[in-house]
PDB file of N, CA and C in Angstrom:
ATOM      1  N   UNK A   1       0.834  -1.171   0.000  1.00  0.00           N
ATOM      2  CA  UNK A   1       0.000   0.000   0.000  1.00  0.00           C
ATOM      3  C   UNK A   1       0.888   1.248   0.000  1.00  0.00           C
ATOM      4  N   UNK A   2       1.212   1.831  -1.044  1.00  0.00           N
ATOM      5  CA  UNK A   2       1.866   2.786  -1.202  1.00  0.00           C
ATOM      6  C   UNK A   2       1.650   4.191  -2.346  1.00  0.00           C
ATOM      7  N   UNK A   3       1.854   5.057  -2.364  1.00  0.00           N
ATOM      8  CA  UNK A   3       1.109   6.117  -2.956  1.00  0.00           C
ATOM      9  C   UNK A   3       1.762   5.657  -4.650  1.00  0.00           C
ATOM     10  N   UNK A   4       1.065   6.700  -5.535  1.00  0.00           N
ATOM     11  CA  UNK A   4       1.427   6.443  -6.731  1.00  0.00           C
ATOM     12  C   UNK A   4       2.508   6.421  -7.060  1.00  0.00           C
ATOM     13  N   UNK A   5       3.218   8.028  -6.262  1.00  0.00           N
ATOM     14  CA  UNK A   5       4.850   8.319  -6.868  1.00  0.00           C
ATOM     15  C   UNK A   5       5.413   7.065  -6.697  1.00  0.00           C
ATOM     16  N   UNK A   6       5.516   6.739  -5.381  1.00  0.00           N
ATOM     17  CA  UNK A   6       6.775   5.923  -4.676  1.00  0.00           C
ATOM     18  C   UNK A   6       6.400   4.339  -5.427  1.00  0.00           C
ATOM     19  N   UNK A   7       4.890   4.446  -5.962  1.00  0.00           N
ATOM     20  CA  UNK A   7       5.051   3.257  -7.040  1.00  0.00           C
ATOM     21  C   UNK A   7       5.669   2.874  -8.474  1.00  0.00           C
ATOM     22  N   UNK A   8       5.989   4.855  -9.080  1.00  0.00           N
ATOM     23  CA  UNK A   8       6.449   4.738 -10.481  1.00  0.00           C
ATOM     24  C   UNK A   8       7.577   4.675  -9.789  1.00  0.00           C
ATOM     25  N   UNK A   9       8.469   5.491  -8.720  1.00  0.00           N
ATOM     26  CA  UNK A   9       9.937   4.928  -8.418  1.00  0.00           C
ATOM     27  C   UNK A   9      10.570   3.742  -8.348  1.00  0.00           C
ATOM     28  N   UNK A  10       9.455   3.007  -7.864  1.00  0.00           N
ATOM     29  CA  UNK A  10       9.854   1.964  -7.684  1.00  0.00           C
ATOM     30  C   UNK A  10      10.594   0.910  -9.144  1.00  0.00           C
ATOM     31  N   UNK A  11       9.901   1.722 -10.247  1.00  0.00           N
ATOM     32  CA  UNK A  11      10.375   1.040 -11.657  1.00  0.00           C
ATOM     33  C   UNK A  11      12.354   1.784 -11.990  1.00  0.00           C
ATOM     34  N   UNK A  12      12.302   2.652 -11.339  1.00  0.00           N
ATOM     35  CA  UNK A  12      13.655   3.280 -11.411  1.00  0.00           C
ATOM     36  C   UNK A  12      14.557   2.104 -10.465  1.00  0.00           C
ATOM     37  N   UNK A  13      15.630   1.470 -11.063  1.00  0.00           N
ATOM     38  CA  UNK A  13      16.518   0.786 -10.598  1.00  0.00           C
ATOM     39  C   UNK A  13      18.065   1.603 -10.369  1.00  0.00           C
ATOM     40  N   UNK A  14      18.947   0.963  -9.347  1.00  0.00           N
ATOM     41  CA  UNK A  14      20.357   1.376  -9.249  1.00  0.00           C
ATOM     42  C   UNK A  14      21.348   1.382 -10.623  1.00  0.00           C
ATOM     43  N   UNK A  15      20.721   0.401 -11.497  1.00  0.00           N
ATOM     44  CA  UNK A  15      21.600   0.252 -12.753  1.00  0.00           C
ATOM     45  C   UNK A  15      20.763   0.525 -13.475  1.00  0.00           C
ATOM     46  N   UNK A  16      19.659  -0.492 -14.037  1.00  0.00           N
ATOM     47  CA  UNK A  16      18.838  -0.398 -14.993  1.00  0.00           C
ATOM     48  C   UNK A  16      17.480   0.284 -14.841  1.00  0.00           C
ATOM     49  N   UNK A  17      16.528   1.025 -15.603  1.00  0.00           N
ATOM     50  CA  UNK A  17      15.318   1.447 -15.329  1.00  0.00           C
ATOM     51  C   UNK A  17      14.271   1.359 -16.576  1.00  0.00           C
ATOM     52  N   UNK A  18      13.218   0.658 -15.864  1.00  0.00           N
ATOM     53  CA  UNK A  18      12.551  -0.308 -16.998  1.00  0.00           C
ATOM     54  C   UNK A  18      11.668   0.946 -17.680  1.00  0.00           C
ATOM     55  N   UNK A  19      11.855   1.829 -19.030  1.00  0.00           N
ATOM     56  CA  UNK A  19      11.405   2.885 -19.242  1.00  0.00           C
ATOM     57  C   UNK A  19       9.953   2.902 -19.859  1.00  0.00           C
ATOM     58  N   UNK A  20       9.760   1.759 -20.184  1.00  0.00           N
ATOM     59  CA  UNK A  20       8.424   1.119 -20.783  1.00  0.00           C
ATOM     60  C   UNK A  20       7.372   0.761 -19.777  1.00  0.00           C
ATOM     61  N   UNK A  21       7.723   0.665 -18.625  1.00  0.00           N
ATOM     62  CA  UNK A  21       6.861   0.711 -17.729  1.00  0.00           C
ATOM     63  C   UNK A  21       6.545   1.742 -17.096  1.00  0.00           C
ATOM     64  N   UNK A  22       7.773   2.488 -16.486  1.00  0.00           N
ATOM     65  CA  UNK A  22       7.801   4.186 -16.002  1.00  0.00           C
ATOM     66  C   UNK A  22       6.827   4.637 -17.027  1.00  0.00           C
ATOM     67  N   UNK A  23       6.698   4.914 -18.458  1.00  0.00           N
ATOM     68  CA  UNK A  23       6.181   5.942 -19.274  1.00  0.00           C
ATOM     69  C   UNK A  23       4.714   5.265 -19.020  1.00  0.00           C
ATOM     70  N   UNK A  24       4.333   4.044 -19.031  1.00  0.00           N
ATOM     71  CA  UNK A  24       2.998   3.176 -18.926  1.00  0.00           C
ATOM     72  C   UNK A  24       2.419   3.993 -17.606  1.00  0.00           C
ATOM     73  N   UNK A  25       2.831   3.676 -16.640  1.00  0.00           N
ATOM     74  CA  UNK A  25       2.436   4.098 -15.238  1.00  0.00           C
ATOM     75  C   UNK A  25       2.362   5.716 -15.589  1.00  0.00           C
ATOM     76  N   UNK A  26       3.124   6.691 -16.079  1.00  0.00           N
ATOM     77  CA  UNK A  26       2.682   7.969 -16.008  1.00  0.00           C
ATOM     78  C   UNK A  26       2.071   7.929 -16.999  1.00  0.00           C
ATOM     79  N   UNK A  27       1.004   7.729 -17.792  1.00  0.00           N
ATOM     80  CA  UNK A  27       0.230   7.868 -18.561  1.00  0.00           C
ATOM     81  C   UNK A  27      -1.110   7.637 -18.134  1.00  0.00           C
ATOM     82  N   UNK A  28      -1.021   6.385 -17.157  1.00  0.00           N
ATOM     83  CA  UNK A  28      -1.985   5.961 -16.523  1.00  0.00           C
ATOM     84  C   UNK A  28      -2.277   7.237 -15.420  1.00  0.00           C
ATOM     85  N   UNK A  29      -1.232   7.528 -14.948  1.00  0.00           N
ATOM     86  CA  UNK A  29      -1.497   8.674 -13.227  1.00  0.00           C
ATOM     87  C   UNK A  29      -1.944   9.674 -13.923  1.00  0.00           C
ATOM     88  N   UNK A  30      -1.736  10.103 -15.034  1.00  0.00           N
ATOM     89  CA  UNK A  30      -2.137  11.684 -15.381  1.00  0.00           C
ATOM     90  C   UNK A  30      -3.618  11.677 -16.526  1.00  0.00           C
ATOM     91  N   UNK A  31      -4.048  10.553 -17.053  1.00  0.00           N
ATOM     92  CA  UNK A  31      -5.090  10.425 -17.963  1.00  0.00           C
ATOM     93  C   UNK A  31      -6.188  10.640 -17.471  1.00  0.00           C
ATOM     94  N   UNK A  32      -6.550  10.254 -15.890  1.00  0.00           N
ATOM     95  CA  UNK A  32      -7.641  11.122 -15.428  1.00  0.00           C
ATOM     96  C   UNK A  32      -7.689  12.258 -15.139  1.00  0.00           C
ATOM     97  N   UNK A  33      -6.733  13.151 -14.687  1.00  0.00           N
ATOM     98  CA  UNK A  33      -6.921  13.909 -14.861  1.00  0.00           C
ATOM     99  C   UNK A  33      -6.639  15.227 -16.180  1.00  0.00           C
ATOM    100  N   UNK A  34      -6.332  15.118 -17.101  1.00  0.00           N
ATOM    101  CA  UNK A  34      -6.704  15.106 -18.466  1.00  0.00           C
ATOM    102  C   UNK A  34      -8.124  15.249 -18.679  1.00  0.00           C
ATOM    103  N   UNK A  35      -8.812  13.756 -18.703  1.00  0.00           N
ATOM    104  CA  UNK A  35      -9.708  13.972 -18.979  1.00  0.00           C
ATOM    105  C   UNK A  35     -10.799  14.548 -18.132  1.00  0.00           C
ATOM    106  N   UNK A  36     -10.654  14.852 -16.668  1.00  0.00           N
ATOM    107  CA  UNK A  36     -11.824  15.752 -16.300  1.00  0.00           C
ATOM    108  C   UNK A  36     -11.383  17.006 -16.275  1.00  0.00           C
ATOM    109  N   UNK A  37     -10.129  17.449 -16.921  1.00  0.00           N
ATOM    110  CA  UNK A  37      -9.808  18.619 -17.800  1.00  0.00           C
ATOM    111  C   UNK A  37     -10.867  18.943 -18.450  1.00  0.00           C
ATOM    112  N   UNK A  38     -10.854  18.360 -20.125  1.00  0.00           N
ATOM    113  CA  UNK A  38     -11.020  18.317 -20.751  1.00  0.00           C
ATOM    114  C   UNK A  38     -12.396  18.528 -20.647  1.00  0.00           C
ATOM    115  N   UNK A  39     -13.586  17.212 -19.805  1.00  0.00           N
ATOM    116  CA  UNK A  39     -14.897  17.771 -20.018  1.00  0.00           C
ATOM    117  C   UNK A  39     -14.886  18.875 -18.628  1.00  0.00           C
ATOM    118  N   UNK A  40     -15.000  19.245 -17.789  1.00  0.00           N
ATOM    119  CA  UNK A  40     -15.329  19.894 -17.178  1.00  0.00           C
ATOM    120  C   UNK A  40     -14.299  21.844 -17.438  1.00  0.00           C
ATOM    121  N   UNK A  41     -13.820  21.697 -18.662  1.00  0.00           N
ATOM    122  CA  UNK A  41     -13.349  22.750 -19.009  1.00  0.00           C
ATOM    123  C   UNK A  41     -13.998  24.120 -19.882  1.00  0.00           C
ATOM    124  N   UNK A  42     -15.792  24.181 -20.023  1.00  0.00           N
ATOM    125  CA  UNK A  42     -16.304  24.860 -20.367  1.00  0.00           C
ATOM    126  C   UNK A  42     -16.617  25.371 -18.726  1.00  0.00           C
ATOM    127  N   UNK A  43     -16.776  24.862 -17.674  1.00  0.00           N
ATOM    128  CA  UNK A  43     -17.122  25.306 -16.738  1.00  0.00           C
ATOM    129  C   UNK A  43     -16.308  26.160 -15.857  1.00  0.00           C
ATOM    130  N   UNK A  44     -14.819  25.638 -15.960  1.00  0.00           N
ATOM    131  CA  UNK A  44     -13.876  26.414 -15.344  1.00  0.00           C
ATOM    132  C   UNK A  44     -13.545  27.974 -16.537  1.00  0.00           C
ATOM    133  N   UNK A  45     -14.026  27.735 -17.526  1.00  0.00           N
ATOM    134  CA  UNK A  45     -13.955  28.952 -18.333  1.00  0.00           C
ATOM    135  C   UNK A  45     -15.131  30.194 -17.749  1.00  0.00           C
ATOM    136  N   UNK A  46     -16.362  29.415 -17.845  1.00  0.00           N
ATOM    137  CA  UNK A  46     -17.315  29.940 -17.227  1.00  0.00           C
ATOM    138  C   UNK A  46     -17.237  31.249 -15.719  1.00  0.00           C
ATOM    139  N   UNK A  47     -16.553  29.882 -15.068  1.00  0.00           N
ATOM    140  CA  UNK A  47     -16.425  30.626 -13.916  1.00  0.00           C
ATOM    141  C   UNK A  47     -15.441  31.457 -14.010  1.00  0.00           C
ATOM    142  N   UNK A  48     -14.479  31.774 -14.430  1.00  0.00           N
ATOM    143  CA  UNK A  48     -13.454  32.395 -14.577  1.00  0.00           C
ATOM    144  C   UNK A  48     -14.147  33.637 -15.483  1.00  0.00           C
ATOM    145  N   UNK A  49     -14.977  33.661 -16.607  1.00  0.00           N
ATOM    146  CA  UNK A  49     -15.628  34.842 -17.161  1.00  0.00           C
ATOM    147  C   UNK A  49     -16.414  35.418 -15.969  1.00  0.00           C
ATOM    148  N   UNK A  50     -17.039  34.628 -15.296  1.00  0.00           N
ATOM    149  CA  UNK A  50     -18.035  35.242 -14.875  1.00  0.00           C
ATOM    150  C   UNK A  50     -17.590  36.039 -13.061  1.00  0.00           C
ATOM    151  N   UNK A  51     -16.062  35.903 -12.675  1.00  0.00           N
ATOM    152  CA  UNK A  51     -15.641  36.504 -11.791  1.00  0.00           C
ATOM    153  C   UNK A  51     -15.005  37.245 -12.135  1.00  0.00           C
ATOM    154  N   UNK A  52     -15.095  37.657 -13.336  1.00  0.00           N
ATOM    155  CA  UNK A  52     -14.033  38.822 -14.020  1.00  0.00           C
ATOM    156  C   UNK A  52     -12.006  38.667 -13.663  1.00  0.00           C
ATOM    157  N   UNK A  53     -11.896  37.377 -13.344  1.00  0.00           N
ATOM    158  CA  UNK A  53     -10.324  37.437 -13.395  1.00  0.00           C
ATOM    159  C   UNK A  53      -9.834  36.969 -14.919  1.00  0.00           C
ATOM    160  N   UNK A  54      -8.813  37.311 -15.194  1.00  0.00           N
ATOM    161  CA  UNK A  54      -7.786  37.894 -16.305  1.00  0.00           C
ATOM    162  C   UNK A  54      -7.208  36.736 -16.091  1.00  0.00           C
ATOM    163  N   UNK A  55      -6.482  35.719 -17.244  1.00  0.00           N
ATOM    164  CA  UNK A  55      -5.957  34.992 -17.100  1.00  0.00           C
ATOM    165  C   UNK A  55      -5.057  34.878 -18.384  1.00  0.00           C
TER     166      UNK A  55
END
């Protein structure tokens, strides 16, 4: 039971580091959030018009 990071580290070795798995695992950690980017991104526009901050 260990958090995500210290799970992709764990693919980092003293000599070798399995890079096909590292890139697998960060694709996996960051694709959700991506995608509730993605749909919930008319709303964060929204709100952001509608408090008048400048971005």
């Amino acid at each position: 039971m260990i958090t995500l990071q210290l799970g992709l580290a764990n693919f980092q070795g003293t000599r070798r580091t399995q890079w096909s798995l590292l890139m697998a695992g960060n694709v996996v950690a960051t694709l959700p959030l991506i995608l509730f980017f993605l749909f919930a991104q008319k709303q964060f526009i929204a709100t952001m018009t509608f408090s008048g901050l400048k971005g």
